[in-house]
N, C-alpha and C. Protein backbone atom coordinates (compact mmCIF):
# COMPACT_ATOMS: atom_id res chain seq x y z
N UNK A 1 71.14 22.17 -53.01
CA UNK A 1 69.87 22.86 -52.86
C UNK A 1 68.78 22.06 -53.59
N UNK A 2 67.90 22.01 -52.84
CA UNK A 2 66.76 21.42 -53.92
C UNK A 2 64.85 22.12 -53.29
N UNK A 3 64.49 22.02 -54.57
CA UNK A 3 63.41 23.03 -54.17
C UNK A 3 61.91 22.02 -55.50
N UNK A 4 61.14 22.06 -54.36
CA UNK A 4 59.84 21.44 -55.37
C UNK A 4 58.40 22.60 -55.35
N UNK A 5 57.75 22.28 -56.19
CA UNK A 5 56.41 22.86 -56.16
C UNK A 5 55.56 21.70 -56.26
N UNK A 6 54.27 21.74 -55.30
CA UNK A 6 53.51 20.75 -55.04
C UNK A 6 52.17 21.76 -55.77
N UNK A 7 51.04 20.99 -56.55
CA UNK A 7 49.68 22.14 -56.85
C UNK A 7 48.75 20.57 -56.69
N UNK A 8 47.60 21.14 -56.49
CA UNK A 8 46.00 20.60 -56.30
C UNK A 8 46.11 19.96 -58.13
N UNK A 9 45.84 18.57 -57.84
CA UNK A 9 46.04 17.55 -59.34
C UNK A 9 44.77 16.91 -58.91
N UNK A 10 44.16 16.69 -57.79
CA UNK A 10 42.91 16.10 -58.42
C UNK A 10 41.53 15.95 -59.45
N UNK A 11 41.93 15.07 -60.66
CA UNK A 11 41.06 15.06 -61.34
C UNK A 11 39.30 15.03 -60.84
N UNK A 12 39.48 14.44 -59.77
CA UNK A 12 37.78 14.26 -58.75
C UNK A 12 37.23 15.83 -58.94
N UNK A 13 38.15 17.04 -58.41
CA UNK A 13 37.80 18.24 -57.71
C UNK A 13 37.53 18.71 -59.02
N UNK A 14 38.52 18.76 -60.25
CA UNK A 14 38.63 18.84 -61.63
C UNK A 14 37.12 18.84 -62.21
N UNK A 15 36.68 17.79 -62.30
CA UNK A 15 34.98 16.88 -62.34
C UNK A 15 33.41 17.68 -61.66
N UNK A 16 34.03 17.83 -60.79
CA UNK A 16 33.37 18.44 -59.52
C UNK A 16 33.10 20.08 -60.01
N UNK A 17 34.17 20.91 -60.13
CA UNK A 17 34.32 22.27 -60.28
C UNK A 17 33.48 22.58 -61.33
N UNK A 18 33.70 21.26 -63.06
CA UNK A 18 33.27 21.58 -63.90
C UNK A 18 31.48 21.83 -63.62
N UNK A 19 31.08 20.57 -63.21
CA UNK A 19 29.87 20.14 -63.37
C UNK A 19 29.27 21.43 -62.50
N UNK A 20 29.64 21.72 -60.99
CA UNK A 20 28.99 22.90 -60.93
C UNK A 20 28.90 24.05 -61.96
N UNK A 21 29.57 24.32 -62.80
CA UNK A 21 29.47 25.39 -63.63
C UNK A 21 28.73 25.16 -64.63
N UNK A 22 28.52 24.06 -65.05
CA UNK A 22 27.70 23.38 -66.25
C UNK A 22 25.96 23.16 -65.46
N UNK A 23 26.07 23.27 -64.28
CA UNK A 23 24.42 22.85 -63.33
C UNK A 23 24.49 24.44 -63.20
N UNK A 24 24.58 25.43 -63.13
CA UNK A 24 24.79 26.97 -62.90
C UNK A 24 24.46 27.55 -63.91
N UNK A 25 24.89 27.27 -65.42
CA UNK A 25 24.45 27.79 -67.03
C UNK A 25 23.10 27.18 -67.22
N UNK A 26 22.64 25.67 -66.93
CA UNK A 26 21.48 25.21 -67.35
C UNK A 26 20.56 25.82 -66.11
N UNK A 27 20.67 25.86 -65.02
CA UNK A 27 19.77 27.01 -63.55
C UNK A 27 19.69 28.47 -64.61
N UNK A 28 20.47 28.99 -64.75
CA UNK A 28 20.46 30.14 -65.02
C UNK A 28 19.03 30.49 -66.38
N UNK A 29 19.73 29.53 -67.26
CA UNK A 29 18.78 28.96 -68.47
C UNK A 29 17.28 28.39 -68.69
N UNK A 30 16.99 27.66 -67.41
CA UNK A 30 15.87 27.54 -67.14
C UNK A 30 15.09 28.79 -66.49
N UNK A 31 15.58 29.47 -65.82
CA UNK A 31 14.88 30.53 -65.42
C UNK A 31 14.28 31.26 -66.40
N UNK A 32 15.37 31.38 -67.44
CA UNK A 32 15.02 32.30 -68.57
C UNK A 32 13.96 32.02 -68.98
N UNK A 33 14.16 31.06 -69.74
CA UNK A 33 13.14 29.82 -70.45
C UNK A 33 11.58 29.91 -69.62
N UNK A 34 11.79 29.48 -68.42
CA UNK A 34 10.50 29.54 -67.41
C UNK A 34 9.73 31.03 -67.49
N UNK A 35 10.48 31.84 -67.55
CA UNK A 35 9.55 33.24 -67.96
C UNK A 35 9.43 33.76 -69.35
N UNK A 36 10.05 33.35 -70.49
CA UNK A 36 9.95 33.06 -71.65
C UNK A 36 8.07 32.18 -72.33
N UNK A 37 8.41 31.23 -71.79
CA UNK A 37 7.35 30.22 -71.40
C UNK A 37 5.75 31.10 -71.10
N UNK A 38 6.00 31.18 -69.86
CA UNK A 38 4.70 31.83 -69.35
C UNK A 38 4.50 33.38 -70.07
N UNK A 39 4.97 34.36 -70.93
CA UNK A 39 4.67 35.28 -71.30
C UNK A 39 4.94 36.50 -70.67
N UNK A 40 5.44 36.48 -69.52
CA UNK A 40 5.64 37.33 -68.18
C UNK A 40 7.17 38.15 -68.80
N UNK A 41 6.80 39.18 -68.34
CA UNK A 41 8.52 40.03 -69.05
C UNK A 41 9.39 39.47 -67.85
N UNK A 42 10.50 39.55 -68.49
CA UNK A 42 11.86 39.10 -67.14
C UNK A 42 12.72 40.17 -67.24
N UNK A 43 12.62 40.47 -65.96
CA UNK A 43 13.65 41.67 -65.61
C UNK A 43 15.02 40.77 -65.49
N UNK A 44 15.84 41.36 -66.33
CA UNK A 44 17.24 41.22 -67.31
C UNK A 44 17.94 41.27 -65.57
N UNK A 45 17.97 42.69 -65.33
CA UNK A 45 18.82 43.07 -64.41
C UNK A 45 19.32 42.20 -62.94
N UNK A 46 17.93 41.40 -62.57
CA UNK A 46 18.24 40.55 -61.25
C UNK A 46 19.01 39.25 -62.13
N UNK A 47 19.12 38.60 -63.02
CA UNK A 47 19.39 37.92 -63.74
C UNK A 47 20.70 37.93 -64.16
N UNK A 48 21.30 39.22 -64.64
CA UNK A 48 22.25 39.81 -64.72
C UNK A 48 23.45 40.02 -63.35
N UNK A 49 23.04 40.58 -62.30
CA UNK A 49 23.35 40.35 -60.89
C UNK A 49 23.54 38.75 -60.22
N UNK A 50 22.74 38.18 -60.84
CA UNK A 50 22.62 36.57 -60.33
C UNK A 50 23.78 36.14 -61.20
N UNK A 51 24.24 35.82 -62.34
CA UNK A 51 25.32 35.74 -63.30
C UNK A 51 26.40 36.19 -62.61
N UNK A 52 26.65 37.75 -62.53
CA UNK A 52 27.86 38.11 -62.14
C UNK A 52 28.26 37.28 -60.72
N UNK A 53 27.44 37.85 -59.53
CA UNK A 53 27.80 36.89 -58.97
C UNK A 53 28.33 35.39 -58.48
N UNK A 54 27.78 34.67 -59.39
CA UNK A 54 28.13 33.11 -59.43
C UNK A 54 29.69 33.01 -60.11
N UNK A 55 29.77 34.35 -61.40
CA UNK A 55 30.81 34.13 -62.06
C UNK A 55 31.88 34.37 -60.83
N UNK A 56 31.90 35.43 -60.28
CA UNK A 56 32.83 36.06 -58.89
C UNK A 56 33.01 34.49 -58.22
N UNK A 57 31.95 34.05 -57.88
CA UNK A 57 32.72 32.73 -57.01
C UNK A 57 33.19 31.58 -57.68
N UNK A 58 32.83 31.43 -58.66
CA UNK A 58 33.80 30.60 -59.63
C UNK A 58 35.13 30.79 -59.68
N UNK A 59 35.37 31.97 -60.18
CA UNK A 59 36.54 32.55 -60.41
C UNK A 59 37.65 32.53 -59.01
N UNK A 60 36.86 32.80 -57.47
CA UNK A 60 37.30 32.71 -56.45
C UNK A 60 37.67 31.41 -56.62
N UNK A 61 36.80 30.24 -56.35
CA UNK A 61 37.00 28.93 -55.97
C UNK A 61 38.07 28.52 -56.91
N UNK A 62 38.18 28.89 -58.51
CA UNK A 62 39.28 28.67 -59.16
C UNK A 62 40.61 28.73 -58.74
N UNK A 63 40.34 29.81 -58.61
CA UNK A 63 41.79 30.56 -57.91
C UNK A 63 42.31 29.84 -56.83
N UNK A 64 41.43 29.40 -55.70
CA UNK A 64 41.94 28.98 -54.79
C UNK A 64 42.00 27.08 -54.96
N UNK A 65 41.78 26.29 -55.88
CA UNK A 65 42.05 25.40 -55.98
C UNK A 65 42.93 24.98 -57.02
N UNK A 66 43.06 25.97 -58.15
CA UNK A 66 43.83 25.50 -59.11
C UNK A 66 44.45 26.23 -59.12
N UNK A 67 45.20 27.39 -58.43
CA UNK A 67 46.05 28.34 -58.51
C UNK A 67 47.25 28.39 -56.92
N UNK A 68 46.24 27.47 -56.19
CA UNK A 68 47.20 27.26 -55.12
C UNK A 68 48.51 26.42 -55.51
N UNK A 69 49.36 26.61 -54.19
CA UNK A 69 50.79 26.07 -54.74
C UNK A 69 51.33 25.92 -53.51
N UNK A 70 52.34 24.79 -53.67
CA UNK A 70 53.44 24.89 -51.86
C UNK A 70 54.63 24.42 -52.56
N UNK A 71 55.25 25.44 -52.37
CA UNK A 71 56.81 25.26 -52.78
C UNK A 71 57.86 25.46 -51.19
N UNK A 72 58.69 24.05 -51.64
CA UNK A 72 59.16 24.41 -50.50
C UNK A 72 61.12 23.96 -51.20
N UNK A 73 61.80 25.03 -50.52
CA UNK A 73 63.13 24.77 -50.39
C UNK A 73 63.76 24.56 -49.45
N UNK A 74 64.70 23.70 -49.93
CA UNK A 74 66.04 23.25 -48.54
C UNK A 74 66.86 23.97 -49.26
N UNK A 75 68.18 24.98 -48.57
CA UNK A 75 69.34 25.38 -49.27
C UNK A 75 70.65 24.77 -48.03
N UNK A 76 71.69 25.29 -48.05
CA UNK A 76 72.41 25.01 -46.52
C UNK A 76 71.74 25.52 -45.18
N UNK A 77 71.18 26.04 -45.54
CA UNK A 77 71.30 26.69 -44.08
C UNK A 77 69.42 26.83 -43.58
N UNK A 78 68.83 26.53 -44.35
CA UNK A 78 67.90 27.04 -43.74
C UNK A 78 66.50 25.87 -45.05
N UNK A 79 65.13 26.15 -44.63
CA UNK A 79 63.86 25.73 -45.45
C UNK A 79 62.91 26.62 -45.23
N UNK A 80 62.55 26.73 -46.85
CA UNK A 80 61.52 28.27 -46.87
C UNK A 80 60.40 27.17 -47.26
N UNK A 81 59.05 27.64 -47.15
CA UNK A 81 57.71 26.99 -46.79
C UNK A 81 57.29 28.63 -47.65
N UNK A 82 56.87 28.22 -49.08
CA UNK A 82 56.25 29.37 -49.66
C UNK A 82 54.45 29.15 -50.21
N UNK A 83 54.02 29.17 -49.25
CA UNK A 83 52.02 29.05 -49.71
C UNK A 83 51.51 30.05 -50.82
N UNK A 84 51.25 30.08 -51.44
CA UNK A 84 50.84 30.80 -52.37
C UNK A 84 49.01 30.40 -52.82
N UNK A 85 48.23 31.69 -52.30
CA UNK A 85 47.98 32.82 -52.21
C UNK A 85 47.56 33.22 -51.02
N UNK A 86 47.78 32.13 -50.06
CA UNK A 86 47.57 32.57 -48.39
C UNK A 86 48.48 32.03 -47.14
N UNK A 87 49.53 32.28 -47.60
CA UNK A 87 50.82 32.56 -46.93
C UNK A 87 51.48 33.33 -47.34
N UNK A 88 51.19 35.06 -46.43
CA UNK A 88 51.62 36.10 -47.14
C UNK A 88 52.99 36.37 -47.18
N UNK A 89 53.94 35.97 -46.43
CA UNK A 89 55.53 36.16 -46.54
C UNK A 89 55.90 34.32 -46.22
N UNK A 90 56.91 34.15 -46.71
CA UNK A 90 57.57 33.00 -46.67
C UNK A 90 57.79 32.63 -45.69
N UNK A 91 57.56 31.42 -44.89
CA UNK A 91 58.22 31.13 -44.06
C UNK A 91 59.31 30.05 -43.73
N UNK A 92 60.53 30.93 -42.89
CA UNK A 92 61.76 30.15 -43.17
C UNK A 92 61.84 29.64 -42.10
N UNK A 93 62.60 28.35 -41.53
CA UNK A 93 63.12 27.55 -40.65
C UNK A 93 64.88 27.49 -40.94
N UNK A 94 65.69 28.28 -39.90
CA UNK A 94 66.83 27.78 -39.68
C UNK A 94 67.06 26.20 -39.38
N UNK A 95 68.30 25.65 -39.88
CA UNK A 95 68.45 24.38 -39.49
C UNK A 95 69.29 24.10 -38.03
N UNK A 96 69.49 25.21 -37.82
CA UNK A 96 69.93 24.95 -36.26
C UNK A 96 69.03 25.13 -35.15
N UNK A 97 67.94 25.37 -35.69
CA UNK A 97 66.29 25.51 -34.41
C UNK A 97 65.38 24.05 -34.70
N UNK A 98 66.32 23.30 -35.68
CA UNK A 98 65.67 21.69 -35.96
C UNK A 98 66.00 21.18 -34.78
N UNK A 99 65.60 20.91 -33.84
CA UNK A 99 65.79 19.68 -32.81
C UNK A 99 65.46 17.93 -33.44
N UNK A 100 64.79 17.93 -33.84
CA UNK A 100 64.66 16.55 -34.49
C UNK A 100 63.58 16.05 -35.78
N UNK A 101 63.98 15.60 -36.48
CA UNK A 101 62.84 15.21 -37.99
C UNK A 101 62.42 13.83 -38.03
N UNK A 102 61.45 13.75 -38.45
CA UNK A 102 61.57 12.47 -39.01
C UNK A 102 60.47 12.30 -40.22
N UNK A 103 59.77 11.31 -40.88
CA UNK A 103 59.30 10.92 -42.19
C UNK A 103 58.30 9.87 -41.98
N UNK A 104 56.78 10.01 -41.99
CA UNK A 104 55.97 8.47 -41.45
C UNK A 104 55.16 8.62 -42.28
N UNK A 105 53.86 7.79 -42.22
CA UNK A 105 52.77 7.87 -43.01
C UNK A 105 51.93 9.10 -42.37
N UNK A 106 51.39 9.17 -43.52
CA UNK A 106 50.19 10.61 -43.48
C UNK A 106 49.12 10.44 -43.07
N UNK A 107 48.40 10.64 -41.89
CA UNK A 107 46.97 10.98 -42.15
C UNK A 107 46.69 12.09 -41.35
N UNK A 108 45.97 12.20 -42.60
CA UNK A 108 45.76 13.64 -42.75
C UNK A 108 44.60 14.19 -41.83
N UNK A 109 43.40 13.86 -41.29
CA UNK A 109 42.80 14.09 -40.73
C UNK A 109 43.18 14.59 -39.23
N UNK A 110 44.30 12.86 -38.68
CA UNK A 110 44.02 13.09 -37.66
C UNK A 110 45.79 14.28 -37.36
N UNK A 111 46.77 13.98 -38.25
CA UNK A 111 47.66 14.74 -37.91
C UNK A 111 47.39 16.13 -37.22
N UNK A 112 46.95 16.73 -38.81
CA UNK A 112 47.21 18.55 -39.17
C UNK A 112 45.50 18.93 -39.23
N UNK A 113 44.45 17.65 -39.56
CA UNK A 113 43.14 18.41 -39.63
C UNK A 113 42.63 18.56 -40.71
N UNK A 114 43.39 17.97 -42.31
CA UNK A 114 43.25 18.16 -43.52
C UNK A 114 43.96 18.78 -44.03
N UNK A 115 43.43 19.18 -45.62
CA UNK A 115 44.69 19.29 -46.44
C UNK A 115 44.86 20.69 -46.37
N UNK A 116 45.67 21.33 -46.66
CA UNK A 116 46.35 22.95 -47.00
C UNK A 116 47.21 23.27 -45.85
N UNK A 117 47.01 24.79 -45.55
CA UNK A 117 48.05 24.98 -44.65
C UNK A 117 47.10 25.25 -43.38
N UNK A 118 47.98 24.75 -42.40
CA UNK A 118 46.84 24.43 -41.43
C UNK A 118 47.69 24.82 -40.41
N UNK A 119 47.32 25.25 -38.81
CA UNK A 119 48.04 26.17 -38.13
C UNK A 119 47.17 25.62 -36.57
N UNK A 120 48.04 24.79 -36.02
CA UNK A 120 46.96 24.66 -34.69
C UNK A 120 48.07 25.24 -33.76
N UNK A 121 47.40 26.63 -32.69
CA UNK A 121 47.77 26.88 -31.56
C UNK A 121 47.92 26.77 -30.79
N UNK A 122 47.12 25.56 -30.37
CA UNK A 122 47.04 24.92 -28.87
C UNK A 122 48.38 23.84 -28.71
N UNK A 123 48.19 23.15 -29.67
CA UNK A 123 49.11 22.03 -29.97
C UNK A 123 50.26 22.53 -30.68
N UNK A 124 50.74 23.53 -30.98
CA UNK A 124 51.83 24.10 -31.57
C UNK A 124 52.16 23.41 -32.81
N UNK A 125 51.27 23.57 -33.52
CA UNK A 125 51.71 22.41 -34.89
C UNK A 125 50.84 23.42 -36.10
N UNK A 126 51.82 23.48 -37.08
CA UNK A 126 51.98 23.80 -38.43
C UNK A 126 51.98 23.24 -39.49
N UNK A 127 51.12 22.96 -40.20
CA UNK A 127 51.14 22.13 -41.52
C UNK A 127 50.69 22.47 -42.90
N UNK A 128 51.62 21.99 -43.59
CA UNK A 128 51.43 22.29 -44.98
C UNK A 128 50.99 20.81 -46.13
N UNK A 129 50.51 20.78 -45.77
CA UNK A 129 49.99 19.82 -46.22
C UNK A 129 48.82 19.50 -47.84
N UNK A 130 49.32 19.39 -49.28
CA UNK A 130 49.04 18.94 -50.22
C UNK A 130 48.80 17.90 -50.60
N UNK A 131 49.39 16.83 -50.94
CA UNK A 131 49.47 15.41 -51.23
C UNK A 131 50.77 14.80 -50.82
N UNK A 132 50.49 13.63 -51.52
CA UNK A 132 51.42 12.88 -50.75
C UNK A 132 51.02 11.85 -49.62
N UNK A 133 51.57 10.55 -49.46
CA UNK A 133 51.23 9.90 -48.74
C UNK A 133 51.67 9.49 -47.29
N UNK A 134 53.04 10.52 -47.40
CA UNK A 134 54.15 10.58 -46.28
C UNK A 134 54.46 12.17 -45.77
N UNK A 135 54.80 12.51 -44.47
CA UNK A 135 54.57 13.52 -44.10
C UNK A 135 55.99 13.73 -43.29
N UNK A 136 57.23 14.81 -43.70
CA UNK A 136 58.07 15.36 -42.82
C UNK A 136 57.45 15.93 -42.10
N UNK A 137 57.78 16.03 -40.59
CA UNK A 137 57.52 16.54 -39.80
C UNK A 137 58.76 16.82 -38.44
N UNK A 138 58.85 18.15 -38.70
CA UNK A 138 60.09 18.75 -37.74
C UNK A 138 59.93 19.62 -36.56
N UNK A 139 60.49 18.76 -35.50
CA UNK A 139 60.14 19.78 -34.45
C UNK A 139 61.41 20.55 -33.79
N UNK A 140 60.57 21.86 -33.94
CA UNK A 140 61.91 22.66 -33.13
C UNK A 140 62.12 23.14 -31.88
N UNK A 141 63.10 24.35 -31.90
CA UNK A 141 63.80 24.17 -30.34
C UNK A 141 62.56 24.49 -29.46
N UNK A 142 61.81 25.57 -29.98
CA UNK A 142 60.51 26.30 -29.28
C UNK A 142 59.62 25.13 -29.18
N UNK A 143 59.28 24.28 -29.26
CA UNK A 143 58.69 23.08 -29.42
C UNK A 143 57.65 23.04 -30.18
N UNK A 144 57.86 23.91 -31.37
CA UNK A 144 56.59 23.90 -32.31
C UNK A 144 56.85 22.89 -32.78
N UNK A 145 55.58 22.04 -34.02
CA UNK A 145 56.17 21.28 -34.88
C UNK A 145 55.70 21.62 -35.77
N UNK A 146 56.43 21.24 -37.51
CA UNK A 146 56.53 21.63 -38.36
C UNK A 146 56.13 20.12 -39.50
N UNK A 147 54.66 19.98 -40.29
CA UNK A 147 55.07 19.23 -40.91
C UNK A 147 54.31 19.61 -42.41
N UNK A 148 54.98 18.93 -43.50
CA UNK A 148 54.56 19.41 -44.68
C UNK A 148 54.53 17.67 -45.82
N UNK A 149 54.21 17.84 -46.58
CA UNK A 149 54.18 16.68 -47.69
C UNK A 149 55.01 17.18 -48.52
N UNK A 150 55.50 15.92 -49.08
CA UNK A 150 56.54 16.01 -50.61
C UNK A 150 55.70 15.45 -51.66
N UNK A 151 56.05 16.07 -52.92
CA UNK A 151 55.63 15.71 -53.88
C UNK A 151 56.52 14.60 -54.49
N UNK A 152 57.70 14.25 -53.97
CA UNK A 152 58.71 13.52 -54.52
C UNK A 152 59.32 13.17 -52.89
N UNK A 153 58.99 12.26 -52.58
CA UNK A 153 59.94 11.85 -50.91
C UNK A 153 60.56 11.55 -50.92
N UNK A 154 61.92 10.61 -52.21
CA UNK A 154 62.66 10.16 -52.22
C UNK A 154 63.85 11.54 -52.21
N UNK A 155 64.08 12.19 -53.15
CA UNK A 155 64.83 13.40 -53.09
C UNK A 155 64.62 14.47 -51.71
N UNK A 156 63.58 14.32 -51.11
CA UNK A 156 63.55 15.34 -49.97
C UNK A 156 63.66 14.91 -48.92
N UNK A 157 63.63 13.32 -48.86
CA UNK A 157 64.58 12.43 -47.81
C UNK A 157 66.36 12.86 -48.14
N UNK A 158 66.41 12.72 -48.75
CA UNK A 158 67.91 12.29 -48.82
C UNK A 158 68.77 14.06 -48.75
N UNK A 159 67.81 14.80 -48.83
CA UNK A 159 68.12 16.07 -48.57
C UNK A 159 68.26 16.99 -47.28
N UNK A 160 67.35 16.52 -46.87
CA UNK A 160 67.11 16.20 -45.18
C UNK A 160 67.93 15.33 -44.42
N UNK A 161 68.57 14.12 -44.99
CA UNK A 161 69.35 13.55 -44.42
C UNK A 161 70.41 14.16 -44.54
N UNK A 162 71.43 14.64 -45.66
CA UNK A 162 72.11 15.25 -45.54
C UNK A 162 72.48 16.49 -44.82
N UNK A 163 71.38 17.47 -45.14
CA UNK A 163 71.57 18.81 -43.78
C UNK A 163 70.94 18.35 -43.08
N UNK A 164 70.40 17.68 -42.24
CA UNK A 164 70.38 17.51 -40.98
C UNK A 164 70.13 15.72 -40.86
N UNK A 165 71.90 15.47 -40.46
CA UNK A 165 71.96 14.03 -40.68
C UNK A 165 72.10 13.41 -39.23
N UNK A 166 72.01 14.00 -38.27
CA UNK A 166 72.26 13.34 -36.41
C UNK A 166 70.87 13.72 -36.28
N UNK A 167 70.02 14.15 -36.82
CA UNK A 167 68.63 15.29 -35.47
C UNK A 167 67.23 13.67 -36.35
N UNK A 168 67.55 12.80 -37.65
CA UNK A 168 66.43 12.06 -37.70
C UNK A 168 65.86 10.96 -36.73
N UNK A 169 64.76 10.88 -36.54
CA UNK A 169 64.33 10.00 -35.74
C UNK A 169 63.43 8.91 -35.83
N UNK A 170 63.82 7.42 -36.04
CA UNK A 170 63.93 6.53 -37.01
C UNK A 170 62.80 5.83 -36.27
């Protein structure tokens, strides 16, 4: 059995997240200041409302970039695909609805459409997609396909090769 958790590590987004919150305290601050300044009373309350709010989407955008997660397991018999916080039940793949796998380079754009979990209907394709520079991708009997990133490809090759060692496609 082997089972990984993949999470959002970019220091860029890291950088990014901060500085909006640091350009949001000094906005907020100048306003003050600006009616401070001119002598004019400042109603607290729209100010107050403007705060909470920004804090609410901070806290959202937090959540959803540094709190996301893709854990995925192989056991015998089957691979669970667990998204966490918007993939509301797990989703499992029997290994006998694998028709064939294989392992190539990633891009991400033109594969799956970008990064997270991504779901195209037309084209029957499913992706989970975090990092990583290489992309399993499994298609099954229904002819969906299935592809996700490893955080470690060497161990989730050789895991894959083993339960399902006739269906790779080289």
């Amino acid at each position: 059995m082997y089972t990984e958790e993949q999470k959002i590590k970019s220091g860029f987004i890291k950088i990014a997240f901060l500085m909006a919150i640091l350009i949001s305290i000094i906005g907020i601050s100048l306003v003050v200041m600006q009616g401070n300044a001119t002598g004019e009373a400042i109603d607290l309350s729209v100010i107050y409302i403007g705060v909470a709010i920004i804090a609410v989407v901070f806290i959202l955008v937090y959540a959803a970039l540094f709190r996301t997660s893709l854990t995925i397991s192989l056991d015998d018999y089957r691979i669970t695909f667990t998204y966490f916080p918007f993939l509301r039940k797990p989703l499992t793949i029997e290994y006998n609805n694998v028709v064939s796998w294989q392992q190539r380079k990633l891009r991400s754009i033109f594969d799956y459409g970008g990064y997270g979990y991504r779901k195209d209907l037309i084209q029957k394709k499913t992706g989970f997609i975090m990092g990583g520079k290489n992309i399993f991708e499994l298609k099954l009997s229904n002819d969906r396909r299935i592809g996700f990133t490893a955080a470690n490809s060497v161990p989730m090759f050789s895991e894959l090769t083993k339960q399902l060692p006739n269906k790779q496609i080289k």
